[in-house]
PDB file of N, CA and C in Angstrom:
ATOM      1  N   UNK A   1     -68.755-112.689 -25.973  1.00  0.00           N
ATOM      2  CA  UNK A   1     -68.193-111.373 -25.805  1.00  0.00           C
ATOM      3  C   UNK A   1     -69.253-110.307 -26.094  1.00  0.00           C
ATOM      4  N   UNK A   2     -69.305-109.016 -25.613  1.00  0.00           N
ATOM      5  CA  UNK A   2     -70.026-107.928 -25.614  1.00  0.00           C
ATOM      6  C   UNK A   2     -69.948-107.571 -27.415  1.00  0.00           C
ATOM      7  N   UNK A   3     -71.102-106.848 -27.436  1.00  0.00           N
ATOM      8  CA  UNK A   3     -71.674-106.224 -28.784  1.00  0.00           C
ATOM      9  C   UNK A   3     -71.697-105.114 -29.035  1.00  0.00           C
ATOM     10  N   UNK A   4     -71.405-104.158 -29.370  1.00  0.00           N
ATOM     11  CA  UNK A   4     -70.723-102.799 -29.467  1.00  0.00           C
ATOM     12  C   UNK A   4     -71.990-102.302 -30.879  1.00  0.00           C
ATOM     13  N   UNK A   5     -73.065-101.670 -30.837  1.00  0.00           N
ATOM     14  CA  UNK A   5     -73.455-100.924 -31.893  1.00  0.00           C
ATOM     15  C   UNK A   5     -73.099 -99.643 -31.824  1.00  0.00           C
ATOM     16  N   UNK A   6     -72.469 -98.977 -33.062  1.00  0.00           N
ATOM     17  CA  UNK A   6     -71.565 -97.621 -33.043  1.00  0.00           C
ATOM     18  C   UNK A   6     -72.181 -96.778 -34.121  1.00  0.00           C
ATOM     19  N   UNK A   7     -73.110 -95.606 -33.658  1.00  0.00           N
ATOM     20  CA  UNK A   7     -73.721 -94.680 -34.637  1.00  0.00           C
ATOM     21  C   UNK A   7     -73.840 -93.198 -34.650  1.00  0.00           C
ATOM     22  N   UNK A   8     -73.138 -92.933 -35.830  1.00  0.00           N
ATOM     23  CA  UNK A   8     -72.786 -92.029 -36.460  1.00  0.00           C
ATOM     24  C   UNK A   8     -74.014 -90.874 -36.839  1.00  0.00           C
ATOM     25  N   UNK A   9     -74.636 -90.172 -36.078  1.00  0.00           N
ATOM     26  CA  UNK A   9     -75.583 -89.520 -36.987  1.00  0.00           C
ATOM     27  C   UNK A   9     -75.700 -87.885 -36.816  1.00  0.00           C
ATOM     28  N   UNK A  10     -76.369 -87.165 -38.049  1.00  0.00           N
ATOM     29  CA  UNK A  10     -76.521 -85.911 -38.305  1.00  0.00           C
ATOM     30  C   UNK A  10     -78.424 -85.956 -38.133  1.00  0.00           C
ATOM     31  N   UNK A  11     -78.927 -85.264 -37.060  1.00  0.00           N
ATOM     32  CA  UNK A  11     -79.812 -85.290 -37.351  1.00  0.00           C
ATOM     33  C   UNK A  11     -80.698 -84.513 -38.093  1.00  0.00           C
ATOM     34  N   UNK A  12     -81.874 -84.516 -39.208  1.00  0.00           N
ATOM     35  CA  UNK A  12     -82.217 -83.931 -40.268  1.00  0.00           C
ATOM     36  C   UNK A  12     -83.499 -83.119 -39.786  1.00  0.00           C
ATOM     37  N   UNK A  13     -84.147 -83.761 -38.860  1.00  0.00           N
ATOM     38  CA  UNK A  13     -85.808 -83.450 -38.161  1.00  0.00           C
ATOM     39  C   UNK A  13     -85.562 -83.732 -36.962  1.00  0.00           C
ATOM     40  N   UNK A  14     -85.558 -82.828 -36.006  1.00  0.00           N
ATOM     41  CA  UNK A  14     -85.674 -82.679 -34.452  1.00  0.00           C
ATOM     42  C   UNK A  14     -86.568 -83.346 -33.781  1.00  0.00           C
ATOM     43  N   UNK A  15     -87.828 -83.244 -34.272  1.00  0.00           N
ATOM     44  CA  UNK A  15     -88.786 -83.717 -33.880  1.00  0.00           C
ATOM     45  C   UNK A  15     -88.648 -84.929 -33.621  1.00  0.00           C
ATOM     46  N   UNK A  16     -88.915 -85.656 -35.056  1.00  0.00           N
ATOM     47  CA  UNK A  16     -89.379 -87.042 -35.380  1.00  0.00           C
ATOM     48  C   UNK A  16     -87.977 -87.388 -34.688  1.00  0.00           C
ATOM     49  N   UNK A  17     -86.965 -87.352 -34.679  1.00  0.00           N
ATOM     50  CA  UNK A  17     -85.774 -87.393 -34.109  1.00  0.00           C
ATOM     51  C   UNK A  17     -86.150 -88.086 -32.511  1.00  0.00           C
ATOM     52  N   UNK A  18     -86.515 -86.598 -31.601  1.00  0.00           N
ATOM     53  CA  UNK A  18     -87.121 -87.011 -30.610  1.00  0.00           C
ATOM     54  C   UNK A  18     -87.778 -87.868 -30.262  1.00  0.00           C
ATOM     55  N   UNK A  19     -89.133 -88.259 -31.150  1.00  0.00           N
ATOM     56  CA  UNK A  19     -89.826 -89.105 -30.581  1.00  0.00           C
ATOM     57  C   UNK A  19     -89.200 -90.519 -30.715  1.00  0.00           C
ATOM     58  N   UNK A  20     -88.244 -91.053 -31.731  1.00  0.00           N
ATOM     59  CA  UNK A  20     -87.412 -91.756 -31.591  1.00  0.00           C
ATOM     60  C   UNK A  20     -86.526 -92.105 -30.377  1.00  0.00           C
ATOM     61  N   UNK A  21     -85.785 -91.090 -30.218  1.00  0.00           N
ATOM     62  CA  UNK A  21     -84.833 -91.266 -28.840  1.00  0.00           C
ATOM     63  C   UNK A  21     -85.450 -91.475 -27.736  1.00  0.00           C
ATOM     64  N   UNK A  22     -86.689 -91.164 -27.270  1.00  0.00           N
ATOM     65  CA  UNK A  22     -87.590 -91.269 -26.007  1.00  0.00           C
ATOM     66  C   UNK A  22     -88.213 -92.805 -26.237  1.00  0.00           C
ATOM     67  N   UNK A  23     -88.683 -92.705 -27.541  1.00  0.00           N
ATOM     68  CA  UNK A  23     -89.374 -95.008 -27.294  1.00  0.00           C
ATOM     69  C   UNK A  23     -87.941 -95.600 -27.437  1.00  0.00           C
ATOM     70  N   UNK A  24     -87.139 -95.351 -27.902  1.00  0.00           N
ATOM     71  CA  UNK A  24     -86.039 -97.020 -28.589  1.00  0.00           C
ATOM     72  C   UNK A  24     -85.698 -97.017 -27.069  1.00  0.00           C
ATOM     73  N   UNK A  25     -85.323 -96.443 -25.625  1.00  0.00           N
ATOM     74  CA  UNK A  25     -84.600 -97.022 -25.298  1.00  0.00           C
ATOM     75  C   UNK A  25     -85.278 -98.055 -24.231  1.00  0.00           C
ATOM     76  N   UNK A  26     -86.634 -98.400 -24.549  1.00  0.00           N
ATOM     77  CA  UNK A  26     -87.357 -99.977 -23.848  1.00  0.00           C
ATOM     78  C   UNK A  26     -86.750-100.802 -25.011  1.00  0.00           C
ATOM     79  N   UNK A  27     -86.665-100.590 -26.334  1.00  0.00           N
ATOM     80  CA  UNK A  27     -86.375-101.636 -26.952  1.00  0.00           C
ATOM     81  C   UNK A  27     -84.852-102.364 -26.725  1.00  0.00           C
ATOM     82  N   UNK A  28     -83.540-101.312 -26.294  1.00  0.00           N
ATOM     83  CA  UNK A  28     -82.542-101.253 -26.235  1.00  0.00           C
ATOM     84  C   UNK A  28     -82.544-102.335 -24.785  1.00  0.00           C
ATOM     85  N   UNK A  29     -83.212-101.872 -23.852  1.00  0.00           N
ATOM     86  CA  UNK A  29     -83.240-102.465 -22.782  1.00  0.00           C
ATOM     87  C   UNK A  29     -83.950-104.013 -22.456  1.00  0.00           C
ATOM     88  N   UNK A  30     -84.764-103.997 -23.381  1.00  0.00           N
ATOM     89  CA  UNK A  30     -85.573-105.353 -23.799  1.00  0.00           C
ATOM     90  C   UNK A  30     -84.344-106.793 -23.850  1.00  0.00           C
ATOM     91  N   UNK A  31     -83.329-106.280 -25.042  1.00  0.00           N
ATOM     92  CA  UNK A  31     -82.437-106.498 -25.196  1.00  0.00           C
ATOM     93  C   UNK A  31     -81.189-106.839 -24.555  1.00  0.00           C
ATOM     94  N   UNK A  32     -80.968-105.879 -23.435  1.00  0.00           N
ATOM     95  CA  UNK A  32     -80.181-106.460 -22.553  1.00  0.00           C
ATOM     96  C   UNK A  32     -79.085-105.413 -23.156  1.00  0.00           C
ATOM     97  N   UNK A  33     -79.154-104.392 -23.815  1.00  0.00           N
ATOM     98  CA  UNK A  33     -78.850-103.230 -24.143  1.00  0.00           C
ATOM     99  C   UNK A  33     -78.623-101.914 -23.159  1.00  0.00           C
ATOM    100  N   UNK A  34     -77.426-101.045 -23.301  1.00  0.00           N
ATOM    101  CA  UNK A  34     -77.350-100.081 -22.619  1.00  0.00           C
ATOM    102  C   UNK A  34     -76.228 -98.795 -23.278  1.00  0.00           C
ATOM    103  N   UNK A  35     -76.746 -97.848 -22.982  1.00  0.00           N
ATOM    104  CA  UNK A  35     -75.913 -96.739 -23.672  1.00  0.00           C
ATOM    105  C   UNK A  35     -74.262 -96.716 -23.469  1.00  0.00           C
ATOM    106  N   UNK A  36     -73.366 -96.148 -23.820  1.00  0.00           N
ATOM    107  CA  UNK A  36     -72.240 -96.073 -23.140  1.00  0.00           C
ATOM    108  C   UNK A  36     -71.499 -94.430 -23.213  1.00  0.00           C
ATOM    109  N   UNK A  37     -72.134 -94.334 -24.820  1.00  0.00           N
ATOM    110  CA  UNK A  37     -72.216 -93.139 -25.201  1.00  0.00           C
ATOM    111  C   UNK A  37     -73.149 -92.534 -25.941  1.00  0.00           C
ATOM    112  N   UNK A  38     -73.901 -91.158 -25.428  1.00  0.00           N
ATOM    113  CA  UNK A  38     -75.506 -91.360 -25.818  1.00  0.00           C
ATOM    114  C   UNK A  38     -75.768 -89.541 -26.464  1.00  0.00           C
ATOM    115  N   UNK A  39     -75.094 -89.724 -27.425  1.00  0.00           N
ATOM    116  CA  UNK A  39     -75.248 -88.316 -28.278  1.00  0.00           C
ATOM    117  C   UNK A  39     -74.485 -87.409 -28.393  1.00  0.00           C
ATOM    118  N   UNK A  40     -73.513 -87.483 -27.622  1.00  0.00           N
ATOM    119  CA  UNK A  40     -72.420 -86.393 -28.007  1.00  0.00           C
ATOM    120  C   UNK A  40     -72.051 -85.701 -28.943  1.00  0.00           C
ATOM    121  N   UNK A  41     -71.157 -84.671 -28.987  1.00  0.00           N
ATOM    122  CA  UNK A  41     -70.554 -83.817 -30.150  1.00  0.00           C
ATOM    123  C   UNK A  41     -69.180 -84.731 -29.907  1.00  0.00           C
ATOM    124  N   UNK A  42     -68.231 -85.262 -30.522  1.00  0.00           N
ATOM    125  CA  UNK A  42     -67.183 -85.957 -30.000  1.00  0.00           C
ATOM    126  C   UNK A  42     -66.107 -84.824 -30.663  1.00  0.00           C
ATOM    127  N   UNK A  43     -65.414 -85.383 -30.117  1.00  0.00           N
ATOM    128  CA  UNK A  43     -63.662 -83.962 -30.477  1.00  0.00           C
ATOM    129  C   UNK A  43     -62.819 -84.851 -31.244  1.00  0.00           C
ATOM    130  N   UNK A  44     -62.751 -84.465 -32.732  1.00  0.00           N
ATOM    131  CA  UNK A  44     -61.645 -85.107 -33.547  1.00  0.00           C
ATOM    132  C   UNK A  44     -60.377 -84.867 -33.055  1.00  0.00           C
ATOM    133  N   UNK A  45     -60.060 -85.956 -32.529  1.00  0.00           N
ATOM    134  CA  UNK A  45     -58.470 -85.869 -32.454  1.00  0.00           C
ATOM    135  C   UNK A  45     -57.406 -86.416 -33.999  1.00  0.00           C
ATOM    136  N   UNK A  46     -57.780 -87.532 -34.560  1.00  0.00           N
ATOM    137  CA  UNK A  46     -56.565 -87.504 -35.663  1.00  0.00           C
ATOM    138  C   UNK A  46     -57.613 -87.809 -36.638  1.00  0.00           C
ATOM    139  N   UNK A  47     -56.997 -87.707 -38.039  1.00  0.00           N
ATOM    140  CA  UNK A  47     -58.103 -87.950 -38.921  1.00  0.00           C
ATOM    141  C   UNK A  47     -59.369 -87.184 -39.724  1.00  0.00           C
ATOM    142  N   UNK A  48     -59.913 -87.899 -40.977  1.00  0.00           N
ATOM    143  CA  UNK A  48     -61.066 -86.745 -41.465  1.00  0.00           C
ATOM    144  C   UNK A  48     -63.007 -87.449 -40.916  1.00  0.00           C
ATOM    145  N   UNK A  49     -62.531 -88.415 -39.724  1.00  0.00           N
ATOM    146  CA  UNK A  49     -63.855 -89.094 -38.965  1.00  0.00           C
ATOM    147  C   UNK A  49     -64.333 -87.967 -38.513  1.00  0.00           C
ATOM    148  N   UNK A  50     -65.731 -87.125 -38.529  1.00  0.00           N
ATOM    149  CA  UNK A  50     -66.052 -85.802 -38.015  1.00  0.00           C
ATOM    150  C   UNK A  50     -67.362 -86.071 -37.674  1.00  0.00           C
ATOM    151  N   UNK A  51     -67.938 -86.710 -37.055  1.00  0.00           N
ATOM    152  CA  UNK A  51     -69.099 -87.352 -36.879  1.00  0.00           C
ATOM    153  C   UNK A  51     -69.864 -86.235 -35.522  1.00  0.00           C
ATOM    154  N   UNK A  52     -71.015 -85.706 -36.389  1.00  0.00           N
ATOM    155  CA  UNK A  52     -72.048 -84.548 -35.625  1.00  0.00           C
ATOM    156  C   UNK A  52     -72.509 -84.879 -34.235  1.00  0.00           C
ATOM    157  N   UNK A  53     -72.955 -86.310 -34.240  1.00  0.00           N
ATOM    158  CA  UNK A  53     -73.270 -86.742 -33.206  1.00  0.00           C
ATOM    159  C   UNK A  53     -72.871 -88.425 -32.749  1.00  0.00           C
ATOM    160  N   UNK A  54     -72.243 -88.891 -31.923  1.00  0.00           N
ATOM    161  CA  UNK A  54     -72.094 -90.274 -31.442  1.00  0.00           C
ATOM    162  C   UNK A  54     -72.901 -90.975 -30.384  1.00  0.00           C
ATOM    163  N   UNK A  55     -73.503 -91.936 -30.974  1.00  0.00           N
ATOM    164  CA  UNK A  55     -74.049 -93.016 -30.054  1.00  0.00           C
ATOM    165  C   UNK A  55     -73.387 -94.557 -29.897  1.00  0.00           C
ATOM    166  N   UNK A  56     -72.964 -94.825 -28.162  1.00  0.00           N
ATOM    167  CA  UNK A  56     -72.548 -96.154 -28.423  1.00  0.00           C
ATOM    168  C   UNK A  56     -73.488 -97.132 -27.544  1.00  0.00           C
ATOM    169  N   UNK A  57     -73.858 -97.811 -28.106  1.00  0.00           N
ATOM    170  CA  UNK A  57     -74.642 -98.898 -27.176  1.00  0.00           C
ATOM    171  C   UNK A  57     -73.567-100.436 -26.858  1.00  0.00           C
ATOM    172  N   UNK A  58     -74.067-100.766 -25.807  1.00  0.00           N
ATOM    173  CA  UNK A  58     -73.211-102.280 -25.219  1.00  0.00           C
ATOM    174  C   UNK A  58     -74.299-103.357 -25.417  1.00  0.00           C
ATOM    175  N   UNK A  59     -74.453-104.138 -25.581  1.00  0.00           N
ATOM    176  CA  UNK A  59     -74.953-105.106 -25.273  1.00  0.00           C
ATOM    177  C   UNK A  59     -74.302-106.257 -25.106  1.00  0.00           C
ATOM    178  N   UNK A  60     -74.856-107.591 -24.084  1.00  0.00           N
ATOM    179  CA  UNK A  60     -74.653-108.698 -23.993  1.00  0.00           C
ATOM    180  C   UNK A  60     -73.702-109.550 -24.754  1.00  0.00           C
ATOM    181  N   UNK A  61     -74.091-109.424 -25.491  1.00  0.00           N
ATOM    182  CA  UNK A  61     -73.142-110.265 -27.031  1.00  0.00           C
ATOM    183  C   UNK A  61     -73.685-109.442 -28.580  1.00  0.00           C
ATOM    184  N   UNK A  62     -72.907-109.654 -29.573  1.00  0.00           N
ATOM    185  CA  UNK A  62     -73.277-109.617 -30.672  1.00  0.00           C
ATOM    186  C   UNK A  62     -74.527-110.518 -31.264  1.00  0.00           C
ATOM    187  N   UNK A  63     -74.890-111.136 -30.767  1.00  0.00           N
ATOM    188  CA  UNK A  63     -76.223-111.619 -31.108  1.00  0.00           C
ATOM    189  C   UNK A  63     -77.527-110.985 -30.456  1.00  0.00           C
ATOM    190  N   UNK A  64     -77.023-109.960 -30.060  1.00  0.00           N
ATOM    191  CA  UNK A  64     -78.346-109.543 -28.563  1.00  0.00           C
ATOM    192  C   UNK A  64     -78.522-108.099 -29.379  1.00  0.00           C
ATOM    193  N   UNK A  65     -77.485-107.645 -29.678  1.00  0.00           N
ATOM    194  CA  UNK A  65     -77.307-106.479 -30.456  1.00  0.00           C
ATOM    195  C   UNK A  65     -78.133-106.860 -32.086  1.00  0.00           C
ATOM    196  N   UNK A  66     -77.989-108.048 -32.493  1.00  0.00           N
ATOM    197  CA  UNK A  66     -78.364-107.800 -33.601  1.00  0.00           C
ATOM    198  C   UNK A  66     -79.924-108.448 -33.415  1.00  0.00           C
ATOM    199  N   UNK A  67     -80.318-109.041 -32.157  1.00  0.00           N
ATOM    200  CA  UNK A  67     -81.891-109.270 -31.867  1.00  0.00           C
ATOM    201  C   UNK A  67     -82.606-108.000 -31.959  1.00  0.00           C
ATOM    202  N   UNK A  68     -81.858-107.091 -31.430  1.00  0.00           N
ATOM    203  CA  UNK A  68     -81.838-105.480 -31.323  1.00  0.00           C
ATOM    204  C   UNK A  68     -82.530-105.221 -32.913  1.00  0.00           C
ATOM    205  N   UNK A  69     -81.533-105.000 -33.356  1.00  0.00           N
ATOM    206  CA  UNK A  69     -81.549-104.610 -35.018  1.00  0.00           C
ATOM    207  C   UNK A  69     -82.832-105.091 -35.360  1.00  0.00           C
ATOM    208  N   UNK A  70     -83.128-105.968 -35.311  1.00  0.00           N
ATOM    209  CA  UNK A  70     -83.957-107.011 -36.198  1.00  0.00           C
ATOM    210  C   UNK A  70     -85.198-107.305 -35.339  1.00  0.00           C
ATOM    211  N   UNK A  71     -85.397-106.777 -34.322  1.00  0.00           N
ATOM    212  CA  UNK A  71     -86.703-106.737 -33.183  1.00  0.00           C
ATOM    213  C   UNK A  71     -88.127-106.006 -34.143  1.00  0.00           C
ATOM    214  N   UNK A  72     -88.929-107.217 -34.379  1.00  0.00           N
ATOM    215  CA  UNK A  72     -89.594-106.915 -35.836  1.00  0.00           C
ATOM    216  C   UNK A  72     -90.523-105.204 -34.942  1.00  0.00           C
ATOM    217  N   UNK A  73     -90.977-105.327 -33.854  1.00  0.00           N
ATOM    218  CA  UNK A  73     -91.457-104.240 -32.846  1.00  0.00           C
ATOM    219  C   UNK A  73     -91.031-103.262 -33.317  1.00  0.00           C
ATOM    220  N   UNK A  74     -89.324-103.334 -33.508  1.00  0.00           N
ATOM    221  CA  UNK A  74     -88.446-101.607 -33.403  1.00  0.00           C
ATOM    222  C   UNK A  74     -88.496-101.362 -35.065  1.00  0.00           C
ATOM    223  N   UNK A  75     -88.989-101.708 -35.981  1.00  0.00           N
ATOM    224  CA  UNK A  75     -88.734-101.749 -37.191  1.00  0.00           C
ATOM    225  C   UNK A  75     -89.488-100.580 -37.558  1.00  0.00           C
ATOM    226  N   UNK A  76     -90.349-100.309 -37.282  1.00  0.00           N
ATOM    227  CA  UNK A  76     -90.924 -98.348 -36.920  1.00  0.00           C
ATOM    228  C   UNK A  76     -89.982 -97.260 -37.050  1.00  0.00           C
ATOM    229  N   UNK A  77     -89.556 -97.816 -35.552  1.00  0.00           N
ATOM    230  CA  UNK A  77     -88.772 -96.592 -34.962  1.00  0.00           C
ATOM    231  C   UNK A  77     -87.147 -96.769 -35.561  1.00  0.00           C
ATOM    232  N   UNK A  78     -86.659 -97.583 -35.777  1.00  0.00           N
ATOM    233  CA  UNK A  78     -85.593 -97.536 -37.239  1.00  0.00           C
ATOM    234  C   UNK A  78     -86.013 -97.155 -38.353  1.00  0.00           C
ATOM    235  N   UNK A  79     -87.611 -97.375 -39.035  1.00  0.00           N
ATOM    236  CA  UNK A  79     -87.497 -96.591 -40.513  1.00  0.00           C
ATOM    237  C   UNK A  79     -87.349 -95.094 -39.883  1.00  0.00           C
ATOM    238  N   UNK A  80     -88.637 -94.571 -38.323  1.00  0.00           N
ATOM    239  CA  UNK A  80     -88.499 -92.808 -37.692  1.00  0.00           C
ATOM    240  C   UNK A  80     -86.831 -92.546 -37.750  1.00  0.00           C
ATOM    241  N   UNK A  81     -85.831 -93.394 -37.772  1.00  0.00           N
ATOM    242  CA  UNK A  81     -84.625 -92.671 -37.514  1.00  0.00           C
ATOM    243  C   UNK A  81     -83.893 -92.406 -39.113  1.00  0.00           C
ATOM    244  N   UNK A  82     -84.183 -93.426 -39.757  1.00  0.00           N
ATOM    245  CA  UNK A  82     -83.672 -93.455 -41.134  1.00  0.00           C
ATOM    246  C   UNK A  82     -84.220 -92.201 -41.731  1.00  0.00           C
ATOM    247  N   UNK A  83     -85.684 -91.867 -41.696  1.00  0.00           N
ATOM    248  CA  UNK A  83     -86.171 -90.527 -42.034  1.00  0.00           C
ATOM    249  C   UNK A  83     -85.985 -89.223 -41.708  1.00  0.00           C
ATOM    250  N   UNK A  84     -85.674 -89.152 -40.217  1.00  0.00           N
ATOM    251  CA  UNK A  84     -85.136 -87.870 -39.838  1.00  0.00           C
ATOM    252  C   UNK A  84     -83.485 -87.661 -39.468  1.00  0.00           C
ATOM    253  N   UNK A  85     -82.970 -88.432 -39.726  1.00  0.00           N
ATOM    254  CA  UNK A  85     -81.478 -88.530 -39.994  1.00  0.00           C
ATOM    255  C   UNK A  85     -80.605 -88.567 -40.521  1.00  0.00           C
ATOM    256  N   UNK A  86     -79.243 -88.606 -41.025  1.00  0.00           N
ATOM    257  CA  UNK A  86     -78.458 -89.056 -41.866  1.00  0.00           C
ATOM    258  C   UNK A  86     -77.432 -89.683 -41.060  1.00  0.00           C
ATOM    259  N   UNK A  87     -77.766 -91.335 -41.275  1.00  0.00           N
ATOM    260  CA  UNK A  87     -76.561 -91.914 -39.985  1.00  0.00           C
ATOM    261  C   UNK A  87     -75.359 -93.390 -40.783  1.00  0.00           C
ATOM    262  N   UNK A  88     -74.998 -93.499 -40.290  1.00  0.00           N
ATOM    263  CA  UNK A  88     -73.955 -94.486 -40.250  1.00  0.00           C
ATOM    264  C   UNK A  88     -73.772 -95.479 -38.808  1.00  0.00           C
ATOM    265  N   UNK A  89     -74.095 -97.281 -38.955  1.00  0.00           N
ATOM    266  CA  UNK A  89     -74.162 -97.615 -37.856  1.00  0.00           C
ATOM    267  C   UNK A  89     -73.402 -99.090 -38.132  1.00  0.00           C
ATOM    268  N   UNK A  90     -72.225 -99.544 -37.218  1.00  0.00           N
ATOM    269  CA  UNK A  90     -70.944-100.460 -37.339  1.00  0.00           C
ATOM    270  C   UNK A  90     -71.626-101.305 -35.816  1.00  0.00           C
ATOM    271  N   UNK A  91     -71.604-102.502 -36.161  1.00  0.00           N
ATOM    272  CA  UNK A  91     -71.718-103.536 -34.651  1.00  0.00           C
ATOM    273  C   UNK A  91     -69.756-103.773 -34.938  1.00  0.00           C
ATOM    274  N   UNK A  92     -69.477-104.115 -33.474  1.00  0.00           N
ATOM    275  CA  UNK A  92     -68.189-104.528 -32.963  1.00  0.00           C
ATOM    276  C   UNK A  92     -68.250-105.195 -32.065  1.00  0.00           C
ATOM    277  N   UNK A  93     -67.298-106.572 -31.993  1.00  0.00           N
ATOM    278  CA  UNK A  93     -67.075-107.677 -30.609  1.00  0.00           C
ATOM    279  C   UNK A  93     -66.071-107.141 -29.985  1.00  0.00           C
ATOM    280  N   UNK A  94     -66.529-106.867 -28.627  1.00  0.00           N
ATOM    281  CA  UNK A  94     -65.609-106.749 -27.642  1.00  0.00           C
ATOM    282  C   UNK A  94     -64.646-108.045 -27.523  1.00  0.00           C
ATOM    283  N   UNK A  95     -63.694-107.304 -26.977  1.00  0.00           N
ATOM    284  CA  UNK A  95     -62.134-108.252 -26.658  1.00  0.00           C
ATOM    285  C   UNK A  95     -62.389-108.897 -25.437  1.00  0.00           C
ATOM    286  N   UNK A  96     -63.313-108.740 -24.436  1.00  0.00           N
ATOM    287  CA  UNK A  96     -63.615-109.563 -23.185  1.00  0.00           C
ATOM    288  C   UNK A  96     -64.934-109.649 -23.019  1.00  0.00           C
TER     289      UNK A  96
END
C-alpha cells in the first residue's frame, strides 16, 4: 500500500528554506516519491490543528517513504530543513 509522509511546517529562514525545497525534490523522486500537496496555507475547518504550511508526499509504499527519510545523501538537506524551520512530520499507509 502507498506511503503518505505528512508535514507540518512554519518556516523560520526563507532562504535556507529555499534552497531546501529546490534540491529535495530529486531525492523525493529518486524514491519513487511525489507531491500531492506541496505548501499550502490549509483552511481549518474543525479543531485547534492550525498548521502554517502543509506538505503531502505519496510514495510507493511505506518502505519507499522511509528509504526517503533515511537516504544517507538527503541527510543534509533534512538537518537545512530542521534549521530553518519549525515542523512536524507523520508517515501514513494508505487503504489501497
Amino acid at each position: 500500500m502507498k506511503g503518505y509522509l505528512v508535514l507540518d511546517l512554519s518556516i523560520k529562514v526563507l532562504e535556507g528554506f529555499l534552497e531546501y525545497a529546490e534540491r529535495i525534490l530529486a531525492f523525493i523522486e529518486k524514491h519513487g516519491g511525489r507531491y500531492i500537496v506541496q505548501g499550502v496555507v490549509p483552511e481549518n475547518i474543525e479543531g485547534n490543528w492550525i498548521p502554517e504550511r502543509l506538505i503531502i508526499l505519496e510514495f510507493p509504499s511505506t518502505e519507499k517513504a522511509k528509504e526517503f527519510l533515511g537516504d544517507p545523501e538527503a541527510q543534509d538537506l533534512f538537518s537545512l530543513r530542521h534549521n530553518t524551520t519549525d515542523s512536524q512530520l507523520i508517515l501514513a499507509e494508505g487503504c489501497v
